[in-house]
N, C-alpha and C. Protein backbone atom coordinates (compact mmCIF):
# COMPACT_ATOMS: atom_id res chain seq x y z
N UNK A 1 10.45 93.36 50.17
CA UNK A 1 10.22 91.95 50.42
C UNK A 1 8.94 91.47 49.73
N UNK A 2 7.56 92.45 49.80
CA UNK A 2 6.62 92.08 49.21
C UNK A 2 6.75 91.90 47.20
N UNK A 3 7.58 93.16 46.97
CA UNK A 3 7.39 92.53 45.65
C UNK A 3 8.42 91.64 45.13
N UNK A 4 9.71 90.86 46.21
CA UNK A 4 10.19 90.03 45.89
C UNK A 4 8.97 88.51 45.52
N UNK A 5 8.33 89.23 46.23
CA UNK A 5 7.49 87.55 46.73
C UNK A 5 6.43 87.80 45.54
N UNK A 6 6.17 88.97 45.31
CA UNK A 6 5.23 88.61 43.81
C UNK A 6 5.88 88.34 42.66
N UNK A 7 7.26 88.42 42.68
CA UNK A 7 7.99 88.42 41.37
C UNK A 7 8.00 86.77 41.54
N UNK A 8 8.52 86.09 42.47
CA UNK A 8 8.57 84.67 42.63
C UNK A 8 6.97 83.82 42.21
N UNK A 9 6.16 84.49 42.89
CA UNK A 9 4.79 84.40 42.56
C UNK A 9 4.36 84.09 41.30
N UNK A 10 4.91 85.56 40.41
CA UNK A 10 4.65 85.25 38.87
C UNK A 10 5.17 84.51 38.49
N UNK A 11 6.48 84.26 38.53
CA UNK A 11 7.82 83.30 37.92
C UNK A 11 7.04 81.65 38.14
N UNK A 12 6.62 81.58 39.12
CA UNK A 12 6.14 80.10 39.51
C UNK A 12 4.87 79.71 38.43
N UNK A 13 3.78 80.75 38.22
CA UNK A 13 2.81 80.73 37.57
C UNK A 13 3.29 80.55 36.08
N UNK A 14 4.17 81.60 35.77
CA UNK A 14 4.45 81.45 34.34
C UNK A 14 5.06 80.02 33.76
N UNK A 15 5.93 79.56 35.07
CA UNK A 15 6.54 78.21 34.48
C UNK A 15 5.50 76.83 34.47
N UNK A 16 4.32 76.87 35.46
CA UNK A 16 3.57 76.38 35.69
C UNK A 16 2.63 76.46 34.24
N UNK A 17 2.30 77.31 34.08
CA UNK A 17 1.47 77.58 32.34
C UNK A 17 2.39 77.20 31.30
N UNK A 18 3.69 77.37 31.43
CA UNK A 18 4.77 77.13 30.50
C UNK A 18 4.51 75.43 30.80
N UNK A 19 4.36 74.71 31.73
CA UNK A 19 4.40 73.02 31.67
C UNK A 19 3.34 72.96 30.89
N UNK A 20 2.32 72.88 31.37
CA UNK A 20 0.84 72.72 31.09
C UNK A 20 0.91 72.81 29.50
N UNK A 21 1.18 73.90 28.65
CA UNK A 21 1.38 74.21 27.64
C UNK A 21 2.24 72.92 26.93
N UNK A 22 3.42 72.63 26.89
CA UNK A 22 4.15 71.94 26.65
C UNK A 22 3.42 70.44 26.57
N UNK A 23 3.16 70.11 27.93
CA UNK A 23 2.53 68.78 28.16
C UNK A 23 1.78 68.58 26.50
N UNK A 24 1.47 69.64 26.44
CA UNK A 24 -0.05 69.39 25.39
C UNK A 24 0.67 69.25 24.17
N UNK A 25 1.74 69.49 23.79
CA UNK A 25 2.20 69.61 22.36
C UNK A 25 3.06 68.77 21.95
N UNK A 26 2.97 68.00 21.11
CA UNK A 26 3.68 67.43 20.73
C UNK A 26 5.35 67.51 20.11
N UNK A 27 6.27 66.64 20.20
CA UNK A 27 7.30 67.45 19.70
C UNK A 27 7.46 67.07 17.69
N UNK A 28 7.71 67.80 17.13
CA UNK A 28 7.97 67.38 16.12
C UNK A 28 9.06 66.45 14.83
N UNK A 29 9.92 66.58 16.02
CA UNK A 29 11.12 65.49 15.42
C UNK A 29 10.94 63.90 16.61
N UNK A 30 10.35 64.15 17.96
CA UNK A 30 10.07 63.15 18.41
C UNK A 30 8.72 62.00 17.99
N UNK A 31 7.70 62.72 17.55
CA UNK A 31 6.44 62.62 17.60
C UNK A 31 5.73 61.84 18.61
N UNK A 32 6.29 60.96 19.15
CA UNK A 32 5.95 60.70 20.26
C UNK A 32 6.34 61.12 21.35
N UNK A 33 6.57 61.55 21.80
CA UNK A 33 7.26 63.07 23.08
C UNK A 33 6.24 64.11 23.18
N UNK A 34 6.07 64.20 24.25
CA UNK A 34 5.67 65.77 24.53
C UNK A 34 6.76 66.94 24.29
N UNK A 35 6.72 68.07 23.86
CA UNK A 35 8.24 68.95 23.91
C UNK A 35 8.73 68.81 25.40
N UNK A 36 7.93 68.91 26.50
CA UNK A 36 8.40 68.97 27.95
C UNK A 36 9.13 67.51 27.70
N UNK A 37 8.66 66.64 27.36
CA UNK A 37 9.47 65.44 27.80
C UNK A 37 11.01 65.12 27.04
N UNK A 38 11.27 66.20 25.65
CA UNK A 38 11.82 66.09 24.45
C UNK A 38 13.17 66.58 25.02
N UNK A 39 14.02 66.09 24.45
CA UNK A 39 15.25 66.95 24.47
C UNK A 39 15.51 67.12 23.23
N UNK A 40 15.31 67.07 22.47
CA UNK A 40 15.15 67.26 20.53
C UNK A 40 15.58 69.55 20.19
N UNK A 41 16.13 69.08 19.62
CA UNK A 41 16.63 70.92 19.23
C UNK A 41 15.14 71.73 18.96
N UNK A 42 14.53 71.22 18.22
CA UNK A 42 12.88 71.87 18.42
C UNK A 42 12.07 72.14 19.70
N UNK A 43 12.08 71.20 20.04
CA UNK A 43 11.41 71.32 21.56
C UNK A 43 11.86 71.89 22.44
N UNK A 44 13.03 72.27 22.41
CA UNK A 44 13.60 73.35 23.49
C UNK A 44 13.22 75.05 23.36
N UNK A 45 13.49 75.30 21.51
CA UNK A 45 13.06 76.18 20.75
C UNK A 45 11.71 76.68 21.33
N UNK A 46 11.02 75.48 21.02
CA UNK A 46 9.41 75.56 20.85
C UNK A 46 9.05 75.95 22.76
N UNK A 47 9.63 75.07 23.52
CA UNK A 47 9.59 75.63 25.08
C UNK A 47 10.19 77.02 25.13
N UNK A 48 11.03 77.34 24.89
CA UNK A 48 11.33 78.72 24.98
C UNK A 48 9.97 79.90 24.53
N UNK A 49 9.60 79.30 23.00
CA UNK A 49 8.91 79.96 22.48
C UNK A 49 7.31 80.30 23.14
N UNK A 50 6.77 79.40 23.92
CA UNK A 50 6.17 79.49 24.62
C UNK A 50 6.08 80.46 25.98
N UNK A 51 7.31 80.26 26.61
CA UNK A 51 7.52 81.05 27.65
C UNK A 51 7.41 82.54 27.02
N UNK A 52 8.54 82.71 26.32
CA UNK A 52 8.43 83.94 25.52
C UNK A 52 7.14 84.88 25.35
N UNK A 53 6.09 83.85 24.68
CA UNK A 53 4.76 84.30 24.87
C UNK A 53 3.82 84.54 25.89
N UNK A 54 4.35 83.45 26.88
CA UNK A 54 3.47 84.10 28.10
C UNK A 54 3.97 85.18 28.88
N UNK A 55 5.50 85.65 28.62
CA UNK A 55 5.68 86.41 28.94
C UNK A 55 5.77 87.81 28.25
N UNK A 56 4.84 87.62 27.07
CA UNK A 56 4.77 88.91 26.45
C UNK A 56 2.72 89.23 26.50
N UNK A 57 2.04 88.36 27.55
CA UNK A 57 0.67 88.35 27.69
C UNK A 57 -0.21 87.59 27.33
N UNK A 58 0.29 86.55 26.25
CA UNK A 58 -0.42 85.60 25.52
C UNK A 58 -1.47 84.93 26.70
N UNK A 59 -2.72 84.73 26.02
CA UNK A 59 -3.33 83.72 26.82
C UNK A 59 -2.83 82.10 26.30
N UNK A 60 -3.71 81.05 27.10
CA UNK A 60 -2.94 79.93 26.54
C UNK A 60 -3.81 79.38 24.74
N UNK A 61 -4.43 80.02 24.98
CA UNK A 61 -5.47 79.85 23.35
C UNK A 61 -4.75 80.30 22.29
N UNK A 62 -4.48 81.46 22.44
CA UNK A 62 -3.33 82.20 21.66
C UNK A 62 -2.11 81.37 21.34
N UNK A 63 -1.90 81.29 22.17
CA UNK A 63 -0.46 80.59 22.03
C UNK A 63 -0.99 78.91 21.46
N UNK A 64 -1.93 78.05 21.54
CA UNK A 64 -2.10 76.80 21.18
C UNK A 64 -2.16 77.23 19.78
N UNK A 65 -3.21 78.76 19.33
CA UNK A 65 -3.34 78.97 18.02
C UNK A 65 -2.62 79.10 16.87
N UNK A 66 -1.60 80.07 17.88
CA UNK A 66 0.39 80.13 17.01
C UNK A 66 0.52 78.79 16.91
N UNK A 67 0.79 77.93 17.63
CA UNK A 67 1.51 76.71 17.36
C UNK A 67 0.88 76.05 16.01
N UNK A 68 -0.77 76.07 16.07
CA UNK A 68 -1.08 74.72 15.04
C UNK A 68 -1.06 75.66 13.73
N UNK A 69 -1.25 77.05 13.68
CA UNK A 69 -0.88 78.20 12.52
C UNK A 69 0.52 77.15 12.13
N UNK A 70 1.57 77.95 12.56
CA UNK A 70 2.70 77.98 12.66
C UNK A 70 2.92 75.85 11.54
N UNK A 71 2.83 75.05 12.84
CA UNK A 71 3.30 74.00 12.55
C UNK A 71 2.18 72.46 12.07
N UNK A 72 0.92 73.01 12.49
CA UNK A 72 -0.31 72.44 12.01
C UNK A 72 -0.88 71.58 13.53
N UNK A 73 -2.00 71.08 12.75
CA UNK A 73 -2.67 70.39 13.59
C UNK A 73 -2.54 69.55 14.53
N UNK A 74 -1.30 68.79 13.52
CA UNK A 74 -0.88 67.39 14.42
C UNK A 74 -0.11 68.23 15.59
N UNK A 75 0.63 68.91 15.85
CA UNK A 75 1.55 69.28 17.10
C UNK A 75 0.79 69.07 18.15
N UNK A 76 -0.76 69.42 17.90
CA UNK A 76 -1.50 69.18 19.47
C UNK A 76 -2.06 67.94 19.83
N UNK A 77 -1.94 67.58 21.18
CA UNK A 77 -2.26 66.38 21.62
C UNK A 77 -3.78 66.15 21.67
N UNK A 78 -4.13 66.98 21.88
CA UNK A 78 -5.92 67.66 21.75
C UNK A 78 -6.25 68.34 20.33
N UNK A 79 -6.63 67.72 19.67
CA UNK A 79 -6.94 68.78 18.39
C UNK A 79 -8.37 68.94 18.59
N UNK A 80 -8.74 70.37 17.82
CA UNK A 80 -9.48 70.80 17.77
C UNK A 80 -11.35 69.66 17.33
N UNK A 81 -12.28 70.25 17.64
CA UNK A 81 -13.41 69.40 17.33
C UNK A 81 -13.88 69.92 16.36
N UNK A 82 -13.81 69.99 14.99
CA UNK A 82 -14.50 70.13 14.36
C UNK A 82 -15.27 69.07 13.43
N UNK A 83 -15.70 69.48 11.94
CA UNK A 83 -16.65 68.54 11.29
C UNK A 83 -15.57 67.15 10.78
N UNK A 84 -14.18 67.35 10.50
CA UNK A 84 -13.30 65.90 10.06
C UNK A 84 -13.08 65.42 11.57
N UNK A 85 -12.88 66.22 12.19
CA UNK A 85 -12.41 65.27 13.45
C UNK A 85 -13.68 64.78 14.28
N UNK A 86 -15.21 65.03 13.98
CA UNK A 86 -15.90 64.64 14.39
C UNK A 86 -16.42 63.42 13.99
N UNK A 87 -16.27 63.08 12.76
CA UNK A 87 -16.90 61.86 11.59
C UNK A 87 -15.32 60.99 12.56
N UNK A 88 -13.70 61.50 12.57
CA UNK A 88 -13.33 60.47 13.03
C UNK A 88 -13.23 59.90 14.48
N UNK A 89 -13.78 60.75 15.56
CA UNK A 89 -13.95 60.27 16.50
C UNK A 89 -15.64 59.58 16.94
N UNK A 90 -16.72 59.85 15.92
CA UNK A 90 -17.82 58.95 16.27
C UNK A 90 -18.05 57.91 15.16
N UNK A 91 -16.98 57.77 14.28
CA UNK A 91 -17.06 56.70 13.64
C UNK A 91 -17.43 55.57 14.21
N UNK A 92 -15.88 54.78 15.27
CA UNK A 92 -15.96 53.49 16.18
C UNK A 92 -17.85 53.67 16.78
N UNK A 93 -18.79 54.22 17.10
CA UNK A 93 -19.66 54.59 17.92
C UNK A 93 -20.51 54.21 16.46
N UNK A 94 -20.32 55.09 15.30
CA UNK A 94 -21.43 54.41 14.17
C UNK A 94 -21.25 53.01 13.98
N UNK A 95 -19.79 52.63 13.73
CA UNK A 95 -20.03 51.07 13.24
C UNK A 95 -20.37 50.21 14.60
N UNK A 96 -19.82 50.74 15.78
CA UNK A 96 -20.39 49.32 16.68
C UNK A 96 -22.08 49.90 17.06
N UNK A 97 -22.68 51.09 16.82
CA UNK A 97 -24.15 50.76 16.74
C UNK A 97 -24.54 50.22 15.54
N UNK A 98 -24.42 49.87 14.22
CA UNK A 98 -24.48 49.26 13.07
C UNK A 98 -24.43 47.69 13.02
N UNK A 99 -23.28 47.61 13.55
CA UNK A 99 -23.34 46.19 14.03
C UNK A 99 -24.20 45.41 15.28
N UNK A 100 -24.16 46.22 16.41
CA UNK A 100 -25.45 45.67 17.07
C UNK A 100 -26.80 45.67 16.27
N UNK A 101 -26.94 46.70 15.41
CA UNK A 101 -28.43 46.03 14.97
C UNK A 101 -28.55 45.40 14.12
N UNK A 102 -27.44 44.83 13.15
CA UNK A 102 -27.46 43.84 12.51
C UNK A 102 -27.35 42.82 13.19
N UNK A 103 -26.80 42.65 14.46
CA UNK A 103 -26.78 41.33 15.63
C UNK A 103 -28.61 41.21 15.95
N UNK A 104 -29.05 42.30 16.09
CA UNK A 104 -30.58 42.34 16.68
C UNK A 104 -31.39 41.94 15.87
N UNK A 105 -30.99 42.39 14.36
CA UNK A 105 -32.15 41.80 13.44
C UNK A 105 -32.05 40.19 13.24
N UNK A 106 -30.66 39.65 13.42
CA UNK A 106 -30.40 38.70 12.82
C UNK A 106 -30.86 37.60 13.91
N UNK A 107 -30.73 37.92 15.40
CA UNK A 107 -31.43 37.23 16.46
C UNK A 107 -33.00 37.48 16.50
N UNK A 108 -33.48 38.74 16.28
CA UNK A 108 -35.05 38.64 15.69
C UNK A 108 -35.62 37.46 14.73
N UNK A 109 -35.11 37.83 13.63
CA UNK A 109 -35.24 36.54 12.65
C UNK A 109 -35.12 35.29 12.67
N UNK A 110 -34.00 35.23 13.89
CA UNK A 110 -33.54 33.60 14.34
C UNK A 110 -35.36 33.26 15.25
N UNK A 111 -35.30 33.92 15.82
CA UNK A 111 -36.55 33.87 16.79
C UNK A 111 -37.94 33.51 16.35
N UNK A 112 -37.79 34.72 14.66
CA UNK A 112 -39.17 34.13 14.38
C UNK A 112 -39.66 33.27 13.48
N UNK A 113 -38.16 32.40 13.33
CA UNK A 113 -37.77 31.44 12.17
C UNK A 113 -38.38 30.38 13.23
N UNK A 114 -38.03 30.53 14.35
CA UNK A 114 -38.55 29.21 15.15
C UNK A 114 -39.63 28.78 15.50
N UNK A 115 -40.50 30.17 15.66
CA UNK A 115 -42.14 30.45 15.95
C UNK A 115 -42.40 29.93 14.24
N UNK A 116 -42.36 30.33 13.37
CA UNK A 116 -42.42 29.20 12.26
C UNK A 116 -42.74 28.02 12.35
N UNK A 117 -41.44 27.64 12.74
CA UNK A 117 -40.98 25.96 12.19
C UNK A 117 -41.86 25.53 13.61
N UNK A 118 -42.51 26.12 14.96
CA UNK A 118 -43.15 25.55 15.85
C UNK A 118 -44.64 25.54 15.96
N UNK A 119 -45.36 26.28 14.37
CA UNK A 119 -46.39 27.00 14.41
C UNK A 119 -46.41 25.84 13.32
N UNK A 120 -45.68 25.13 12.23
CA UNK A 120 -45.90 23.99 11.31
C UNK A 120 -45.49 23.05 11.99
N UNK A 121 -45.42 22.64 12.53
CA UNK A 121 -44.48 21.27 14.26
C UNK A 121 -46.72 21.33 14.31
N UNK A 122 -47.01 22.24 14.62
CA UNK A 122 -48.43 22.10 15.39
C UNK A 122 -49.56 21.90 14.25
N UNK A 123 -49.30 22.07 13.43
CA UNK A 123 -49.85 22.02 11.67
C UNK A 123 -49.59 20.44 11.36
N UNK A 124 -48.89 20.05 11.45
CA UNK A 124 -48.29 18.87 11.38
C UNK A 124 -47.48 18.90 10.41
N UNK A 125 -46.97 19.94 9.63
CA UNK A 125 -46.40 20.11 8.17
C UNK A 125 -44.72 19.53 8.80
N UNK A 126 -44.05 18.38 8.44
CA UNK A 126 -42.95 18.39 8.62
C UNK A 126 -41.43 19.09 8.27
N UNK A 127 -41.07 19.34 9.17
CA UNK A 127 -39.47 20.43 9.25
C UNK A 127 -38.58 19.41 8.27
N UNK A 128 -37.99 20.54 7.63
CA UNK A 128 -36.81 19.64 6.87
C UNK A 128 -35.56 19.44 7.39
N UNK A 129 -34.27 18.87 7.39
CA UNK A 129 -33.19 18.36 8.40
C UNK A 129 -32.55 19.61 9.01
N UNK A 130 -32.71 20.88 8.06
CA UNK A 130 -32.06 21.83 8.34
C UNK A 130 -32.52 22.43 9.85
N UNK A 131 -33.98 22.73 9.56
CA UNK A 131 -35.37 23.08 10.30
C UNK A 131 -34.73 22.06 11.65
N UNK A 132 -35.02 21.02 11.90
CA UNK A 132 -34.62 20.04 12.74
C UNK A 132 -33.43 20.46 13.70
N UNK A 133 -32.55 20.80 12.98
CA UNK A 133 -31.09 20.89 13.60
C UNK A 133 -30.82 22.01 14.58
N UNK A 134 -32.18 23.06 13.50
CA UNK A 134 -32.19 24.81 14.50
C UNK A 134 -32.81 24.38 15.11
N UNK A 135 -33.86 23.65 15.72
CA UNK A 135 -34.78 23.88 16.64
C UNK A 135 -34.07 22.87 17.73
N UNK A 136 -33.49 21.54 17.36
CA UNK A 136 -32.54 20.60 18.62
C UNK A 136 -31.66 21.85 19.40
N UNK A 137 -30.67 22.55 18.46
CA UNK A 137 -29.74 23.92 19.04
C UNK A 137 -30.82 24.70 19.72
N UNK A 138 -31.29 24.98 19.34
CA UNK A 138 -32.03 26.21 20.03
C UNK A 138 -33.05 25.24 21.48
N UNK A 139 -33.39 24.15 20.95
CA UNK A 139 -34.10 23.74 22.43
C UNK A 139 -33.46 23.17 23.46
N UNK A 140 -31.64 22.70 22.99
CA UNK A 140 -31.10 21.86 23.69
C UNK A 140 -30.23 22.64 24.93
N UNK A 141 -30.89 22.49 26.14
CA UNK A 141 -29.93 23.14 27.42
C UNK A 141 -28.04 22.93 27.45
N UNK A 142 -27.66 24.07 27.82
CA UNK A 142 -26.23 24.27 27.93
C UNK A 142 -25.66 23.11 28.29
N UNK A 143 -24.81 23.22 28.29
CA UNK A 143 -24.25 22.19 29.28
C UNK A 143 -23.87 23.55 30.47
N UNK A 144 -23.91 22.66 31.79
CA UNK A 144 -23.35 23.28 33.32
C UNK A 144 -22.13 23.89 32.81
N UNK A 145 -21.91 25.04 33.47
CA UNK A 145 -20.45 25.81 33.15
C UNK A 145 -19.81 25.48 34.32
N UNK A 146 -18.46 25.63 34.55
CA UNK A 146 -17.33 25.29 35.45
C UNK A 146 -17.21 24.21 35.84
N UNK A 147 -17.70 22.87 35.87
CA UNK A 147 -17.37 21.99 36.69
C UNK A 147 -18.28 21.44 37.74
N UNK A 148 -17.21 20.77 38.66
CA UNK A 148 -17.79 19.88 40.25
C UNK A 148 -17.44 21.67 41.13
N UNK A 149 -18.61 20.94 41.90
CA UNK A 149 -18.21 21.83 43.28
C UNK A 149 -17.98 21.78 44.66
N UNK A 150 -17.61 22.31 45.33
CA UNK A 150 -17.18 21.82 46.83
C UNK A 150 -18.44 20.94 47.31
N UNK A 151 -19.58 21.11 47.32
CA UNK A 151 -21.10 20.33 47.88
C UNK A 151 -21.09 19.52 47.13
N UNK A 152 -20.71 19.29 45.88
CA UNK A 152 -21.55 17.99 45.10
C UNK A 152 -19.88 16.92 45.22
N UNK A 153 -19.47 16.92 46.00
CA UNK A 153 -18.56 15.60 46.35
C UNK A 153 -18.74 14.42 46.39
């Protein structure tokens, strides 16, 4: 009875590593499918082929390693981190810090374009229409956002 219950034991584990595994891989005639989710003639293959391996000792590294050997990189849903896949996942992160500091310099400059034109305002040197127009924008209050409100009836 006891080693019925470890044989069930293993059987549960192995199919359990056998999902897990799958989840992660892509299918290759689906490409959007997981093989677990695939019913595609590969993905059944490729599920088998898996089991196969865990049931011949494979760890699950091993077996992710056969696969991207075997069929390449793309099959995994997780690819590996190295130096190409690093430039393309902190790219988005270089250009939107790139662009904030071109936002920062360009609001710096706005700032000290005004200390300028307010430092010749006190000189008496007169602003030209352009000069004029930044400093009305820049001194002129919002308008109120949303509306009337329940109190001001």
């Amino acid at each position: 009875m006891e080693k019925k219950d470890e044989t069930v034991t293993n059987a549960r584990v192995v199919e359990a590593r056998a999902r897990n595994i799958s989840n992660k891989v892509r299918c290759t005639e689906c490409g959007g499918q997981s093989i677990e989710d695939s019913q595609a003639d590969i993905a059944i293959l490729l599920r088998q082929l898996i089991r196969d391996e865990i049931h011949s000792g494979k760890s699950d590294k091993d077996i992710f390693d056969k696969l991207r050997n075997d069929y390449g990189e793309t099959v995994l849903y997780e690819p590996t981190f190295d130096r190409q896949t690093a430039i393309i996942w902190l790219s988005p992160v270089l250009v939107a810090g790139a662009a904030a500091g071109i936002w920062a310099y360009q609001k710096h400059r706005q700032r000290t374009n005004v200390h300028i034109m307010a430092l010749n305002l006190v000189r008496g040197v007169p602003l030209t229409p352009k000069e004029k127009q930044t400093m009305l924008e820049i001194l002129t209050p919002p308008p109120p956002k949303g509306g009337r409100r329940w109190w001001g009836l």
